[in-house]
Protein backbone atom coordinates (compact mmCIF):
# COMPACT_ATOMS: atom_id res chain seq x y z
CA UNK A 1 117.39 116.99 76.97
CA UNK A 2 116.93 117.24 80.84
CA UNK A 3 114.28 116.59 82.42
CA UNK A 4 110.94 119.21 82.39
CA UNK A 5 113.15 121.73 80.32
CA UNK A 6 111.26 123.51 77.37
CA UNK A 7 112.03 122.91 74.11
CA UNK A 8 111.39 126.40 73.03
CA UNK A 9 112.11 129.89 74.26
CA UNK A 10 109.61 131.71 75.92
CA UNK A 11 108.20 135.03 73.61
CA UNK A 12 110.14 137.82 75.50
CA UNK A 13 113.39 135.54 75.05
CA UNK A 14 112.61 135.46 71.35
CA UNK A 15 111.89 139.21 71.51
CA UNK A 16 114.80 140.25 73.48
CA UNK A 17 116.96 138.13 70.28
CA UNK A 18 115.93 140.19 67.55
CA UNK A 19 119.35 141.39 66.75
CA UNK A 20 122.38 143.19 68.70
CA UNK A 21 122.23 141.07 71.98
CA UNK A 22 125.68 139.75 73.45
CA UNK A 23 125.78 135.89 73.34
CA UNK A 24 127.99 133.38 75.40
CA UNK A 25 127.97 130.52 72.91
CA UNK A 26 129.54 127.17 74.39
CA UNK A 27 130.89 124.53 71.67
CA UNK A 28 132.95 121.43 72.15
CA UNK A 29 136.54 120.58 71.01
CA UNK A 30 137.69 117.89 69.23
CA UNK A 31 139.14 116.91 73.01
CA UNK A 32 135.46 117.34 74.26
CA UNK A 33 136.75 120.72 76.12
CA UNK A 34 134.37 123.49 76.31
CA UNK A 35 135.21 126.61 74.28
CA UNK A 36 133.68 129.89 74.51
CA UNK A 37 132.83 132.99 72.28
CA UNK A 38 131.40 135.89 72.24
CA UNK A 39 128.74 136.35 69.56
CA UNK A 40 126.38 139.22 68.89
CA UNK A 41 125.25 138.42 65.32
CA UNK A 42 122.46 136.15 66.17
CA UNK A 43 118.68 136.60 66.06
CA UNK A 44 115.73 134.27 67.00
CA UNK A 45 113.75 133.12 64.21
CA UNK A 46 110.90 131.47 66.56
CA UNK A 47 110.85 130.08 69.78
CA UNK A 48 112.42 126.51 68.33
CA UNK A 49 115.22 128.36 66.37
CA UNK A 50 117.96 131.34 67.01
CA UNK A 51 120.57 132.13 63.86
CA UNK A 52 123.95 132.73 64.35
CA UNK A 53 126.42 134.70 61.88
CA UNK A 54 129.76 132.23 62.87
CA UNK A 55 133.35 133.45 61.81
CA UNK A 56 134.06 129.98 59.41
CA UNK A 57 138.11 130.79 60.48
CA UNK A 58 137.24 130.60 64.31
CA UNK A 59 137.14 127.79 66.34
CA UNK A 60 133.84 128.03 66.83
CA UNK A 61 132.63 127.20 63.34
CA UNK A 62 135.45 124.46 63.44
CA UNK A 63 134.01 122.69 66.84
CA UNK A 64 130.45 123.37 65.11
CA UNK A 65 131.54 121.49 62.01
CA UNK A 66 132.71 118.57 64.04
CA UNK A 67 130.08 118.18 66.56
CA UNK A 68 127.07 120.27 66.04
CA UNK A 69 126.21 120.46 69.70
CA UNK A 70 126.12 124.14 71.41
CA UNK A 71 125.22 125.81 74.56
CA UNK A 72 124.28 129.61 74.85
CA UNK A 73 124.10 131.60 77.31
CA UNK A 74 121.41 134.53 77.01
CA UNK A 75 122.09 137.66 79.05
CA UNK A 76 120.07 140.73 79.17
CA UNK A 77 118.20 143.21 81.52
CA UNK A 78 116.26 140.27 83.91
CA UNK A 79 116.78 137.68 81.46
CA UNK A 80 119.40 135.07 81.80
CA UNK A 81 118.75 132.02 80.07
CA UNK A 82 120.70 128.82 79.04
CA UNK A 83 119.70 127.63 75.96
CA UNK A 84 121.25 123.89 74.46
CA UNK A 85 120.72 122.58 70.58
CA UNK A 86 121.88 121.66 67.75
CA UNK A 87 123.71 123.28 64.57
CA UNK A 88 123.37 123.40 61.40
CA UNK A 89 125.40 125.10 58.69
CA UNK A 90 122.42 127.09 56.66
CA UNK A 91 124.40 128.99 54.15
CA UNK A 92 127.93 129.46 53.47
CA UNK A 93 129.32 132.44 53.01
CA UNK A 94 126.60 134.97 53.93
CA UNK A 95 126.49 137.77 52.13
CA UNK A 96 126.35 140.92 54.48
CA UNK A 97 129.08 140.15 56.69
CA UNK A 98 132.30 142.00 56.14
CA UNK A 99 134.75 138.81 56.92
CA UNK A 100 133.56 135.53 56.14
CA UNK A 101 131.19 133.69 57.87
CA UNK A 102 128.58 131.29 57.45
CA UNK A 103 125.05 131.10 59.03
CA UNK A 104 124.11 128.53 61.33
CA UNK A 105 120.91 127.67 62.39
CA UNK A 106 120.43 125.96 66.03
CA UNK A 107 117.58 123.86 67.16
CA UNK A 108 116.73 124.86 70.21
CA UNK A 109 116.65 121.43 72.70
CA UNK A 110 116.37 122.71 76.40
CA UNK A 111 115.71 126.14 77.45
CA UNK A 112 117.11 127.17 81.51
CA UNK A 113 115.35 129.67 83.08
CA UNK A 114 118.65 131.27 85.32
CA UNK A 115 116.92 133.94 86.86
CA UNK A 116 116.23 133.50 90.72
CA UNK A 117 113.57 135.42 92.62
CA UNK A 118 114.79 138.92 94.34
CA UNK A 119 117.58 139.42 92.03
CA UNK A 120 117.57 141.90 89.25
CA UNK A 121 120.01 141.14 86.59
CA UNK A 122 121.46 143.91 84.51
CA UNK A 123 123.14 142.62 80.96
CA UNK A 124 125.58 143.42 78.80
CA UNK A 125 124.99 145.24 76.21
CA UNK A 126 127.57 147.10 73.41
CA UNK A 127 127.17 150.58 71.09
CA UNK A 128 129.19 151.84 68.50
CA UNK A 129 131.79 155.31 68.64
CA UNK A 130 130.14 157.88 66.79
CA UNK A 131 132.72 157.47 64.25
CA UNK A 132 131.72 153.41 63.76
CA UNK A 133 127.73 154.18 63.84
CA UNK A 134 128.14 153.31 60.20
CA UNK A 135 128.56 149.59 61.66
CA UNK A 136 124.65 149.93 62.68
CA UNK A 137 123.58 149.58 58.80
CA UNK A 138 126.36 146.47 58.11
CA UNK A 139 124.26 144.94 61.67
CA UNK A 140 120.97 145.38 60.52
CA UNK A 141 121.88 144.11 56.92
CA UNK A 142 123.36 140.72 59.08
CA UNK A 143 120.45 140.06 61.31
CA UNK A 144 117.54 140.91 58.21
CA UNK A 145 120.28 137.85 56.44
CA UNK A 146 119.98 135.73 59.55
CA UNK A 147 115.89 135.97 59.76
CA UNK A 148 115.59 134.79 56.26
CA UNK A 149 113.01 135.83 53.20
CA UNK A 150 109.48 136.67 54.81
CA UNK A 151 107.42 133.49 54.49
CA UNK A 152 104.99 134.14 51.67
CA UNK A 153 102.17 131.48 52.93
């Protein structure tokens, strides 16, 4: 972990990752060559842990199986974090996606403020056609999968 870097996200990072938010997510190869996807399946449990919903034919899952290491990038209206952990394979398949894919967990290691004083940042961001807003209800059935059961303590 570098040095004087949080272990855990700050609460507007975990409430801007509730669901629906594009992710740059950074794995390794079995060279050690970075990879990159786009993921938008993914929701933060607490500040020490964000979900992902990973494609188990993609490379992704395949660099994640071999070295659990990942990097994220988190990009939104003035937030732009960096984000570094560890995976781990929670559940395979999940249930609510409609191709296979298994949910990873990631322990969250370092968190990188990116954001620089004077400069608004303006995010990505996705919607459906109206004739795909039925993918809305397959979404929210992913990210209430990726938060887990509600804790009954």
């Amino acid at each position: 972990m570098a040095e004087n870097a949080p272990a855990e996200m700050p609460p507007h990072l975990v409430q801007f990752l509730l669901g629906g938010q594009a992710l740059v997510v950074a794995t390794a190869d079995e060279n050690g060559a970075p990879v990159t996807t786009l993921m938008t399946w993914a929701v933060a449990r607490n500040p020490q842990t964000l979900a992902l919903a990973v494609d188990i034919r993609g490379r992704a899952m395949r660099n994640l199986r071999a070295n659990g290491k990942v990097a994220i990038e988190a990009l939104g209206d003035d937030i732009c974090y960096g984000l570094r952990g560890t995976a781990v394979v929670e559940k395979e398949p999940m249930q609510s996606t409609p191709f296979p894919c298994a949910l990873v967990a990631i322990r969250v290691e370092e968190v990188r403020d990116h954001s620089a004083a004077g400069v608004q940042f303006k995010g990505p961001s996705y919607n459906f056609h109206t004739d795909k807003e039925h993918r809305r209800e397959v979404e929210e059935a992913i990210f209430a999968e990726l938060k887990g059961p509600t804790p009954t303590i």
